[in-house]
C-alpha atoms as a PDB file:
ATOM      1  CA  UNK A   1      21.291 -11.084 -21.580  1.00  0.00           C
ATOM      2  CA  UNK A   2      20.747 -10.190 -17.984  1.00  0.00           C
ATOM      3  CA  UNK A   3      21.369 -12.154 -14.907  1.00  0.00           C
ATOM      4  CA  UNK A   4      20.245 -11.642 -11.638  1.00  0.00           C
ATOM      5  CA  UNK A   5      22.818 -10.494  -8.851  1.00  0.00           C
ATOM      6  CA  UNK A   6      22.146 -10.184  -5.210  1.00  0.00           C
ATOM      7  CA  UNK A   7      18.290  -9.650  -5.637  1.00  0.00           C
ATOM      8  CA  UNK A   8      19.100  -7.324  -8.669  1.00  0.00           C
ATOM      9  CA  UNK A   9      18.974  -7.550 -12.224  1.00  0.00           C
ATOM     10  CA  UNK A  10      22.735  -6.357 -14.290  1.00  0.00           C
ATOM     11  CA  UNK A  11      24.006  -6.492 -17.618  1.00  0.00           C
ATOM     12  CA  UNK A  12      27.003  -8.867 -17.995  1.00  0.00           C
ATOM     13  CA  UNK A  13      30.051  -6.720 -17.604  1.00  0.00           C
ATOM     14  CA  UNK A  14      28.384  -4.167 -15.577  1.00  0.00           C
ATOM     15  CA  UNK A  15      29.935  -5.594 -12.642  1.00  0.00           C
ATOM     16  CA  UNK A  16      33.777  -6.513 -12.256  1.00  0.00           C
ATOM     17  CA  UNK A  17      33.179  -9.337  -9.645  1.00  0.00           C
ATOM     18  CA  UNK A  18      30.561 -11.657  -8.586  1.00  0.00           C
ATOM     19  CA  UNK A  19      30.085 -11.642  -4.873  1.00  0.00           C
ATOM     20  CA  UNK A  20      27.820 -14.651  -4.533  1.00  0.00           C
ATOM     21  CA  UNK A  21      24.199 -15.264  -4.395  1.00  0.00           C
ATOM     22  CA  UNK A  22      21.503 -13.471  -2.705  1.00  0.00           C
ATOM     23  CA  UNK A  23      22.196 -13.516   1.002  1.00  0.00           C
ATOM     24  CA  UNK A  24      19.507 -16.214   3.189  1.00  0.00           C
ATOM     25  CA  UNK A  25      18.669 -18.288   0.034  1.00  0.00           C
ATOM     26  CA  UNK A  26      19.318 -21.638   0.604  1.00  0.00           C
ATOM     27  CA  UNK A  27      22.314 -23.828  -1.043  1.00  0.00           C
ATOM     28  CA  UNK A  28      19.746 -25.751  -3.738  1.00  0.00           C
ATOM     29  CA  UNK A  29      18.330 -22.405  -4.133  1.00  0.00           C
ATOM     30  CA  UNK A  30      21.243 -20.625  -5.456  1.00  0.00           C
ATOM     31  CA  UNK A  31      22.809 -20.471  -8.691  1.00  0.00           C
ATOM     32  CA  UNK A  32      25.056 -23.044 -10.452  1.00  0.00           C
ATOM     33  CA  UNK A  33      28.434 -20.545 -11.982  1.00  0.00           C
ATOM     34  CA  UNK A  34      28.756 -21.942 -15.433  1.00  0.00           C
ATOM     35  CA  UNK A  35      31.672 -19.544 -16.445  1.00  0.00           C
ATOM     36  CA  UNK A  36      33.309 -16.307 -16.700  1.00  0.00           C
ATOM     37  CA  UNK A  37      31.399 -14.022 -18.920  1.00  0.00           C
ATOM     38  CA  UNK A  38      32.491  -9.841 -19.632  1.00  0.00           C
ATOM     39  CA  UNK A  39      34.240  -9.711 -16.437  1.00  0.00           C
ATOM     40  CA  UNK A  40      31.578 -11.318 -14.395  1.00  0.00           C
ATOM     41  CA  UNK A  41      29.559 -14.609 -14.291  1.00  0.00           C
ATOM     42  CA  UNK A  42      26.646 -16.083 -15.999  1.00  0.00           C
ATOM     43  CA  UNK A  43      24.290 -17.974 -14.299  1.00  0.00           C
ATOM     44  CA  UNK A  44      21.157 -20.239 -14.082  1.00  0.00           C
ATOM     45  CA  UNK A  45      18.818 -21.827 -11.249  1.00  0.00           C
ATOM     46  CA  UNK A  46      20.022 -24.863 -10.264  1.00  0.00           C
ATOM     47  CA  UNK A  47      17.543 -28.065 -11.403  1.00  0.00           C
ATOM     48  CA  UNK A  48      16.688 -29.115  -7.942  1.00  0.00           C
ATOM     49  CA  UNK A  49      15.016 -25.990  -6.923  1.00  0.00           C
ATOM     50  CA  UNK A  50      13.175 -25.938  -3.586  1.00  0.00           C
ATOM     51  CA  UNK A  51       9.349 -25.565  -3.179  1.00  0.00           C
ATOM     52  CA  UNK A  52       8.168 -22.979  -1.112  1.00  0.00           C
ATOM     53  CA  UNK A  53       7.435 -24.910   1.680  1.00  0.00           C
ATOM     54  CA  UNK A  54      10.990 -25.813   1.967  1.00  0.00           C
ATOM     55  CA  UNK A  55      11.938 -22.736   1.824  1.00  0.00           C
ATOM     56  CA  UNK A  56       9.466 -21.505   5.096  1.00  0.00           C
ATOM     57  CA  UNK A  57      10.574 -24.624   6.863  1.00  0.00           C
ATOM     58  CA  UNK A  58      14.417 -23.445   6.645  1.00  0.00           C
ATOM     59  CA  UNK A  59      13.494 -20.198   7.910  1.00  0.00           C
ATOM     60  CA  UNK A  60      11.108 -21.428  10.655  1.00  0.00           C
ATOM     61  CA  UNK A  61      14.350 -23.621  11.915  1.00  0.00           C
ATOM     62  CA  UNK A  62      16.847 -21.342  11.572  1.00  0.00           C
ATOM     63  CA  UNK A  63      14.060 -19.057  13.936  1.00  0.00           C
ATOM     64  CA  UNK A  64      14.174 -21.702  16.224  1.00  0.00           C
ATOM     65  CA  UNK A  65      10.026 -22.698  15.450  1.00  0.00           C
ATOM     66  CA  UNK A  66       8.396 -25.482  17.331  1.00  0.00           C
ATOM     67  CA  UNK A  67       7.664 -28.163  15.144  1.00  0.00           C
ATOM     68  CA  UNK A  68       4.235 -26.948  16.005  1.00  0.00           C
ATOM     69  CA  UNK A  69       4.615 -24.180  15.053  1.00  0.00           C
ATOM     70  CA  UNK A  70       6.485 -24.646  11.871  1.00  0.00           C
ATOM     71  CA  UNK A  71       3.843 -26.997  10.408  1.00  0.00           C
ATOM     72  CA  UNK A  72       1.420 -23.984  11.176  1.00  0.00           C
ATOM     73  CA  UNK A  73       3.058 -21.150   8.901  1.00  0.00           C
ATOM     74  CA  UNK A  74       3.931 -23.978   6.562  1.00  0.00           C
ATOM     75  CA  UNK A  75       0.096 -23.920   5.915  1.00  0.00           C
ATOM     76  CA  UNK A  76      -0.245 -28.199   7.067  1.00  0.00           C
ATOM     77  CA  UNK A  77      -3.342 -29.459   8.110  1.00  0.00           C
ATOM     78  CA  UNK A  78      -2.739 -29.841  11.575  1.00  0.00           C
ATOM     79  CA  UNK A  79       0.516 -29.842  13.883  1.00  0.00           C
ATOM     80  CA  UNK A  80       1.972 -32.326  15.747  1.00  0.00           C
ATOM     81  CA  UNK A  81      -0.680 -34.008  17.560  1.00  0.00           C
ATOM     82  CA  UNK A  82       0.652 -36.762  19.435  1.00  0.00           C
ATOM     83  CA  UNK A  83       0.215 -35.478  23.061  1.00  0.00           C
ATOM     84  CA  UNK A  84       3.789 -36.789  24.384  1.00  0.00           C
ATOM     85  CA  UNK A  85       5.288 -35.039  21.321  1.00  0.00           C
ATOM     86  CA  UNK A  86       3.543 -31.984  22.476  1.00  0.00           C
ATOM     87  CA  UNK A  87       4.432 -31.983  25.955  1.00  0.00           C
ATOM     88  CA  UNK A  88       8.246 -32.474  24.915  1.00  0.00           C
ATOM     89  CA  UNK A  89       8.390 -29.100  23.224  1.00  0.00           C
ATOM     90  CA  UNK A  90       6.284 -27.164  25.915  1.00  0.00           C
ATOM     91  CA  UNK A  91       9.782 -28.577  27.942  1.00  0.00           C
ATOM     92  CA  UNK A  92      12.015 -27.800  25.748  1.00  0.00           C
ATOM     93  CA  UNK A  93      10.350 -23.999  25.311  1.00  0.00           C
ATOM     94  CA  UNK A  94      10.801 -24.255  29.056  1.00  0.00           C
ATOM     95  CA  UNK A  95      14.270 -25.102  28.434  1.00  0.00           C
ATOM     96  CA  UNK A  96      14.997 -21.958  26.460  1.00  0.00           C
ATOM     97  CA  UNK A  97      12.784 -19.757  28.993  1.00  0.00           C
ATOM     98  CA  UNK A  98      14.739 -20.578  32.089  1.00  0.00           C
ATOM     99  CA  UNK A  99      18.406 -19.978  30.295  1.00  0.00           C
ATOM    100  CA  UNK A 100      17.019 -16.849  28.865  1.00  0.00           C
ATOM    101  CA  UNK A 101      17.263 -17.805  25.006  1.00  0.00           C
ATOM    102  CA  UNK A 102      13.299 -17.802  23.258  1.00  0.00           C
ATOM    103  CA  UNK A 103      13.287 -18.341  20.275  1.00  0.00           C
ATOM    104  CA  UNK A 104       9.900 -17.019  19.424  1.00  0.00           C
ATOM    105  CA  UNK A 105      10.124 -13.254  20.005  1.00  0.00           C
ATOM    106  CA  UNK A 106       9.051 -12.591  16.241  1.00  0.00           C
ATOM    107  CA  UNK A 107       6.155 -14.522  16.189  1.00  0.00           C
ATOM    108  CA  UNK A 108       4.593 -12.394  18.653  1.00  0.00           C
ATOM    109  CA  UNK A 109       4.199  -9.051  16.373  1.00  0.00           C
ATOM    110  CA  UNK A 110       1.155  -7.988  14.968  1.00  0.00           C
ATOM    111  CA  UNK A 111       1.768  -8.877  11.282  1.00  0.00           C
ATOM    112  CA  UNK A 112       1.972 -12.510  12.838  1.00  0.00           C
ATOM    113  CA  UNK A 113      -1.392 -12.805  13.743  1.00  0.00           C
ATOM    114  CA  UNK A 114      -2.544 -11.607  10.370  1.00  0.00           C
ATOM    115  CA  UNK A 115      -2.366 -15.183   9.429  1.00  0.00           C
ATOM    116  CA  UNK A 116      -4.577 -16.868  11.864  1.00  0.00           C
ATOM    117  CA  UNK A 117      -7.252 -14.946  11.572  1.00  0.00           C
ATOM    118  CA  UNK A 118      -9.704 -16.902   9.809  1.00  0.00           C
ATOM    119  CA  UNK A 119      -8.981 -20.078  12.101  1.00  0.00           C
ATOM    120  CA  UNK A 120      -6.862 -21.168  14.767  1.00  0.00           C
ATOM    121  CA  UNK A 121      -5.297 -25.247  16.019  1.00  0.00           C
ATOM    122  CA  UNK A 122      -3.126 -24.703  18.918  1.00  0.00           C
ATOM    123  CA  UNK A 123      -1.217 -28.015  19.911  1.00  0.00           C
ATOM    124  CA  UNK A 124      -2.202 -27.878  23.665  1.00  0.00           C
ATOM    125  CA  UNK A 125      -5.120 -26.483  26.635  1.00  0.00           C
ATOM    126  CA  UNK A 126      -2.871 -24.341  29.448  1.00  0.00           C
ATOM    127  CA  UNK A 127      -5.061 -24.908  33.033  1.00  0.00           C
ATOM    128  CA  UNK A 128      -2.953 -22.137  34.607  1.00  0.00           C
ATOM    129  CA  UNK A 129      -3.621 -19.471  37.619  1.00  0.00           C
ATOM    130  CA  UNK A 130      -4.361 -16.033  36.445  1.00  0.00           C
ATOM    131  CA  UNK A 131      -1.543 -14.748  38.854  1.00  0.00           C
ATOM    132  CA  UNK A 132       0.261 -11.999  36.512  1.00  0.00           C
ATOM    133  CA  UNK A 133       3.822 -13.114  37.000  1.00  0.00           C
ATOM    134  CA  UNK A 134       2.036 -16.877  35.173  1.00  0.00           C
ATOM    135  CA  UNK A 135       2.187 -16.230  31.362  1.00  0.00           C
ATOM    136  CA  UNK A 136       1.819 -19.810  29.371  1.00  0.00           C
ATOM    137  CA  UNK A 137       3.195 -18.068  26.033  1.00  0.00           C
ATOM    138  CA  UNK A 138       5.992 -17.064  27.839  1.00  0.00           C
ATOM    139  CA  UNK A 139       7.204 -19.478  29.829  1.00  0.00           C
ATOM    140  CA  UNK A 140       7.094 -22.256  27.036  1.00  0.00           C
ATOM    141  CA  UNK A 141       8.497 -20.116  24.328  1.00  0.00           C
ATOM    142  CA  UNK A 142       5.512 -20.430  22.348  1.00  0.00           C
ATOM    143  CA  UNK A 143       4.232 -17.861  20.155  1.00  0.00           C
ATOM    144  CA  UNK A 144       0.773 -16.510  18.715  1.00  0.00           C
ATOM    145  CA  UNK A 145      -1.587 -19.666  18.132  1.00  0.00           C
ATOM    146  CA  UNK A 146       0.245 -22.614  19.894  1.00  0.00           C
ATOM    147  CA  UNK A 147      -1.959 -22.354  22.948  1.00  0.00           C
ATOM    148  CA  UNK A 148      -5.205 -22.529  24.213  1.00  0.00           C
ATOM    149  CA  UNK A 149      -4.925 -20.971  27.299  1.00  0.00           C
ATOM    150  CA  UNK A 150      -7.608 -20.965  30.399  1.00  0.00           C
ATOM    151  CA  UNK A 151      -6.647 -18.775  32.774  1.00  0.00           C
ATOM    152  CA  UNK A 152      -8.201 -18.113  36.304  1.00  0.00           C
ATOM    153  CA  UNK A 153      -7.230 -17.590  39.954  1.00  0.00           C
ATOM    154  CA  UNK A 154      -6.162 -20.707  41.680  1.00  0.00           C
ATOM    155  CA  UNK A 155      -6.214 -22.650  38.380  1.00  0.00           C
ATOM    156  CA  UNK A 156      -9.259 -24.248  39.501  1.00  0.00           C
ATOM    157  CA  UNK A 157     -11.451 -26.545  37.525  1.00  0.00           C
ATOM    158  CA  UNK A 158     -13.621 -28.595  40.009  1.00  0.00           C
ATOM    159  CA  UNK A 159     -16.444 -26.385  40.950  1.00  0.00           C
ATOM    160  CA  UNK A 160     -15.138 -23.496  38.532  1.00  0.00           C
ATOM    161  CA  UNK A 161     -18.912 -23.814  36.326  1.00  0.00           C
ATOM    162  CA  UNK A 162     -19.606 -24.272  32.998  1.00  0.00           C
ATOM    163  CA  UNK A 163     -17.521 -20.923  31.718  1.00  0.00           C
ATOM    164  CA  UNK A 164     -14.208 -22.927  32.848  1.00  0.00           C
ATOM    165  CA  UNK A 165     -15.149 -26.563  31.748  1.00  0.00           C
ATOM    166  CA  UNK A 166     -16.629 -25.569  28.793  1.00  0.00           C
ATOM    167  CA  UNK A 167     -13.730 -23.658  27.637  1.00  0.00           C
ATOM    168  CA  UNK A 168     -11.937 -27.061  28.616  1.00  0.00           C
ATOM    169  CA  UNK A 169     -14.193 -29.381  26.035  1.00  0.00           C
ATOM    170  CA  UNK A 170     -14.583 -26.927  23.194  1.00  0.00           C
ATOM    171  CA  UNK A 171     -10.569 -26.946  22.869  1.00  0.00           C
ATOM    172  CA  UNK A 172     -10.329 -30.417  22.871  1.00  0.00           C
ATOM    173  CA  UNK A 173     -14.176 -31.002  21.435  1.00  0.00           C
ATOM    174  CA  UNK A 174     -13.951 -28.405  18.510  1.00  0.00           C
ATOM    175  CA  UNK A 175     -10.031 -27.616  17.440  1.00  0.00           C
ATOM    176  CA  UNK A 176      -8.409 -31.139  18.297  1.00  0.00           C
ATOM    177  CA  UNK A 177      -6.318 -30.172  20.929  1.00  0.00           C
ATOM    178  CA  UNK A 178      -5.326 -33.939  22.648  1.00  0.00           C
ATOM    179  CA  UNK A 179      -3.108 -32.298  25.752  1.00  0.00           C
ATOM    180  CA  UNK A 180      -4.419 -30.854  28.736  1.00  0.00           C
ATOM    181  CA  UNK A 181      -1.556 -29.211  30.789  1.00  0.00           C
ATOM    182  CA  UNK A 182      -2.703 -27.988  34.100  1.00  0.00           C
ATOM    183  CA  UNK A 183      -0.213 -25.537  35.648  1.00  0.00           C
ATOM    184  CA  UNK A 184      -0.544 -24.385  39.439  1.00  0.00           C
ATOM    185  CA  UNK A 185       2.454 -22.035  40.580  1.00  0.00           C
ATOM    186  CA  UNK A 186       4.795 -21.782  43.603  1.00  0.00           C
ATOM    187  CA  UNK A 187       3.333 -18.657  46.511  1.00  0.00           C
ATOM    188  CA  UNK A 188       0.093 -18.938  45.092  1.00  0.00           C
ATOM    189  CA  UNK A 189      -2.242 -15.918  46.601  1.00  0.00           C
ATOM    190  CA  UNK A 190      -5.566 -18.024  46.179  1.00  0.00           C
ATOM    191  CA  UNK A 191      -4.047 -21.036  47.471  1.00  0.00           C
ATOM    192  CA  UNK A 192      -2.503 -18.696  50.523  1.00  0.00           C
ATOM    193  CA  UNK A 193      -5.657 -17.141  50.808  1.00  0.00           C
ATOM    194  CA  UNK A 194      -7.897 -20.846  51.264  1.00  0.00           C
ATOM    195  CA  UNK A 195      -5.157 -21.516  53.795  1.00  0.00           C
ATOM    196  CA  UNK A 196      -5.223 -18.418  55.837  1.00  0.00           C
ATOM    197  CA  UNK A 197      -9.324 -18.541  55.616  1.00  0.00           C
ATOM    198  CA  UNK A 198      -9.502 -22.616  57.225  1.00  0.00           C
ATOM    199  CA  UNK A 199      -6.976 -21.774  59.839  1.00  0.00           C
ATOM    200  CA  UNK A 200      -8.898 -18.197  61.183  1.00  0.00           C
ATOM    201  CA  UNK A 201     -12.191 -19.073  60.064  1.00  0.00           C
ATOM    202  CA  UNK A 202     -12.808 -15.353  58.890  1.00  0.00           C
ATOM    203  CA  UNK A 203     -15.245 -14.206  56.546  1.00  0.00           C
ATOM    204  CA  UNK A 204     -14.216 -12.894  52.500  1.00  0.00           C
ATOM    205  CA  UNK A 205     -15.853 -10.409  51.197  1.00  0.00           C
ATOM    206  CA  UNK A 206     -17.521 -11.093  47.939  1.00  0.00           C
ATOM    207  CA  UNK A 207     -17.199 -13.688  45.458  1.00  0.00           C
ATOM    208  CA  UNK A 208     -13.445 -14.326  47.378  1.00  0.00           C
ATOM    209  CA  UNK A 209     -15.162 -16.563  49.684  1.00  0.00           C
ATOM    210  CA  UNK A 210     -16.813 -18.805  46.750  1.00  0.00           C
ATOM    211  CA  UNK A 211     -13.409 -19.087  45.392  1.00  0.00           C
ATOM    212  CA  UNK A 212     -11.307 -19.952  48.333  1.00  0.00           C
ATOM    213  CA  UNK A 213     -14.232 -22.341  48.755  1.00  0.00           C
ATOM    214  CA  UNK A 214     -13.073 -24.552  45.575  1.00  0.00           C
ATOM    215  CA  UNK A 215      -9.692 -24.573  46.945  1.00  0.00           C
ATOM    216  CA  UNK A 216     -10.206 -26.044  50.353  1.00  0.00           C
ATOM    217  CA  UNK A 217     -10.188 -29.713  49.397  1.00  0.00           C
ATOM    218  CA  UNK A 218      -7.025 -29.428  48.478  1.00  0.00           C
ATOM    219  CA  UNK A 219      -6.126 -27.924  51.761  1.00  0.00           C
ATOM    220  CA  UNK A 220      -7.320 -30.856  53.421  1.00  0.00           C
ATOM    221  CA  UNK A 221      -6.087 -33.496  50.918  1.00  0.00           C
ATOM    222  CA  UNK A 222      -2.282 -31.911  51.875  1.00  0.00           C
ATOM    223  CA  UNK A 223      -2.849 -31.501  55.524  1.00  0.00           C
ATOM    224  CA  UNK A 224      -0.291 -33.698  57.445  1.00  0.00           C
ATOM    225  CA  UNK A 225       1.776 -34.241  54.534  1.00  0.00           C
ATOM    226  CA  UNK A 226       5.925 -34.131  55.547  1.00  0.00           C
ATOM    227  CA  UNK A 227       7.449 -30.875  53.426  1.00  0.00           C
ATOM    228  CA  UNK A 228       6.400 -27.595  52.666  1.00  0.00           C
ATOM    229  CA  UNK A 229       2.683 -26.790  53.356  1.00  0.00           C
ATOM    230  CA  UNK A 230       1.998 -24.389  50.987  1.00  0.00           C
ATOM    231  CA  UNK A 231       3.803 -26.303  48.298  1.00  0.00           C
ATOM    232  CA  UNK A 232       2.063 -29.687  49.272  1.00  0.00           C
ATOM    233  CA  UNK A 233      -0.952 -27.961  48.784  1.00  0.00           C
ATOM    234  CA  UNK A 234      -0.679 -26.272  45.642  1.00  0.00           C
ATOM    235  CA  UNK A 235       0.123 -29.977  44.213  1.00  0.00           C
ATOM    236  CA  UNK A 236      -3.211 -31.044  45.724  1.00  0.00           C
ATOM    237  CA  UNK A 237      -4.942 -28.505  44.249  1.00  0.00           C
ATOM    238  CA  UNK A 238      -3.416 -29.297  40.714  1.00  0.00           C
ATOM    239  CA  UNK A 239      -3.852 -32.996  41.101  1.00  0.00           C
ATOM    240  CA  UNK A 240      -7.905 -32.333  41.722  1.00  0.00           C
ATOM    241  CA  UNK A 241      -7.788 -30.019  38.694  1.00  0.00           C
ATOM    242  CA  UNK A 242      -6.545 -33.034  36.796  1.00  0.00           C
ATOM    243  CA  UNK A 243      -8.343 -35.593  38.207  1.00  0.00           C
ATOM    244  CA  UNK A 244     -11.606 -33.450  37.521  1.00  0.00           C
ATOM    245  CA  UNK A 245     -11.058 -33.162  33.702  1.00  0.00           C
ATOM    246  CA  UNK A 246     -10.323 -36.434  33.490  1.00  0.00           C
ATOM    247  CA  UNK A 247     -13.931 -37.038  34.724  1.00  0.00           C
ATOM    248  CA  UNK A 248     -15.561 -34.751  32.648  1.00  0.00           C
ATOM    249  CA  UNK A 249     -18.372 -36.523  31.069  1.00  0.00           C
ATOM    250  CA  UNK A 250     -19.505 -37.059  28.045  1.00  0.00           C
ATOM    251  CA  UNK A 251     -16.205 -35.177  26.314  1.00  0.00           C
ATOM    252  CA  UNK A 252     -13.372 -35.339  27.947  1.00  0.00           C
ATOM    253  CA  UNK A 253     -13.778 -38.404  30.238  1.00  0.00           C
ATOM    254  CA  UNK A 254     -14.365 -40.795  26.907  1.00  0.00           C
ATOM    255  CA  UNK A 255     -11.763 -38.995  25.363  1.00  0.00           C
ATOM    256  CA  UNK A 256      -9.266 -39.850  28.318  1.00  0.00           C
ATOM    257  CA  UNK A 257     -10.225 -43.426  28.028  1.00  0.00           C
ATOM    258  CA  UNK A 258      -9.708 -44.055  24.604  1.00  0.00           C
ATOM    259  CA  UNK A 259      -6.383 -42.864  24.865  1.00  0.00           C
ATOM    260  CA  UNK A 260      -6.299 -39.943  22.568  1.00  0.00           C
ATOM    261  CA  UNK A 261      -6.314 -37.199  25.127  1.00  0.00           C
ATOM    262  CA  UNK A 262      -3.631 -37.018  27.834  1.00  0.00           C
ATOM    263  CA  UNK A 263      -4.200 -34.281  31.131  1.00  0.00           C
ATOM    264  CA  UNK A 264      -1.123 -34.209  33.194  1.00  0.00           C
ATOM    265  CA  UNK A 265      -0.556 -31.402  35.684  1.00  0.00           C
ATOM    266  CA  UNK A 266       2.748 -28.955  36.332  1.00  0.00           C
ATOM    267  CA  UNK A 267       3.784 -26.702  38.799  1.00  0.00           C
ATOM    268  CA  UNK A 268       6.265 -23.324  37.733  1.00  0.00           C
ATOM    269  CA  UNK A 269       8.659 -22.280  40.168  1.00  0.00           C
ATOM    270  CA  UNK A 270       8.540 -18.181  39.973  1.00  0.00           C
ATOM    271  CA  UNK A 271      12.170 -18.011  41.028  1.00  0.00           C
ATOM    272  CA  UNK A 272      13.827 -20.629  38.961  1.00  0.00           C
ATOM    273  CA  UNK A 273      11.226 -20.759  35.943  1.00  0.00           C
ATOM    274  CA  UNK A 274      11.097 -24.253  36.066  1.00  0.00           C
ATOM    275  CA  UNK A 275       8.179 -26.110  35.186  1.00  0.00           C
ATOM    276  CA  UNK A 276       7.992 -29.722  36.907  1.00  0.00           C
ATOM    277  CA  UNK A 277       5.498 -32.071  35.316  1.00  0.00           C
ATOM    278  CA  UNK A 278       4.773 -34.554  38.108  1.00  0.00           C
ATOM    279  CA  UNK A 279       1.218 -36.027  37.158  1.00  0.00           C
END
């Protein structure tokens, strides 16, 4: 009779000692010993054998997966939706971000988007600034498929167009994302650059202008406010972000008020890596 030994088949006897099962199988996975037998050991599965989606889900946590994420390779119909249950992890990716220890790394290979290719459900919408040093995937340890991610300078929504908005509403409209996370960033250049253009009253060349345009409420909504300038307004200019999706009519606006969609707005700290939720 042959037996299996560390992923390979032997002949009882062929071996003088049994070193154990194979190596990353989990304990109701491996073999039950049942004796001695020509120098070696006989053995058979153990009755309560795990299904294969135990088996991803032990691998996904020893990887350190999102729960999000998890429920994704695990092939479920949807992960976690609940949009406080979301925001937690983003955190917690923050967490591991800021000390340096992501847990995502191989889940951003190419093989790994082999399996989201027909379809996608990412847990969240990122608002965030298309400033280089501002990657969403990166600084909430999230890997391929977890986000939806809008990305443009200034992180502006209110008077951004349809391209913006609409990118907004078919997250939330067409894959079921219930969190919007709006993310402004400290030294912001189109923030710095709205500033600089109210106080010298200069002309931008280009489109520039139209963008610092958007900005300049928020300039005004800060002005006179004890603290930092700069910061104060970057905070402004996330809290009209915010306060513009939550208007967004007919989509997101009835979808705010019934509860099952929840915008809130950050701000990451380049230096630290910190991202403070604080609407």
């Amino acid at each position: 009779m042959r037996v299996r030994r560390a992923g390979r088949w032997r002949m009882p006897g062929t071996s003088p000692q049994f070193r154990g099962p194979p190596i990353g199988v989990p304990l109701q996975e491996r073999p039950a010993l049942i004796g001695p037998a020509a120098g070696g050991y006989r053995f058979m599965r153990s009755s309560n054998r795990s299904s294969r989606r135990e088996l991803l889900r032990a691998a996904g946590l020893a990887a350190g997966l999102t729960a999000a994420a998890e429920a994704r390779i695990l092939g479920a119909a949807d992960p976690p939706r609940d949009p406080d249950t979301v925001l937690a992890g983003l955190l917690e990716g923050n967490k591991r971000f800021m000390s340096g220890q992501t847990s995502l790394l191989t889940r951003r290979r190419p093989q790994d988007f082999a399996g989201l290719a027909e379809g996608q459900a990412p847990s969240a919408v990122i608002v965030a600034c298309a400033d280089s040093r501002v990657a969403p995937e990166l600084i909430f340890d999230q890997g391929v498929g977890d986000l939806f991610v809008v990305r443009v300078a200034g992180n502006v929504v209110t008077g951004a167009g349809a391209v913006v908005k609409g990118s907004i509403e078919y997250a939330v409209a067409e894959l079921g994302c219930r969190l919007i996370l709006v993310v402004g960033h400290s030294q912001c250049g189109a923030v710095k650059a709205a500033m600089a253009h109210i106080d010298s009253n200069d002309a931008l060349p280009g489109s520039i202008g139209g963008l610092v345009e958007v900005i300049k409420p928020a300039v005004t909504a800060a002005a006179g406010q004890p603290g930092d300038r700069l910061d104060n307004t970057i905070r402004a200019n996330v809290r009209k972000c915010v306060e513009t999706i939550n208007g967004l009519a007919p989509i997101l606006s009835k979808a705010v008020d019934s509860g099952t969609l929840k915008v809130v707005g950050a701000v990451y700290d380049l230096k630290s890596g910190r991202v403070d939720v604080f609407s």
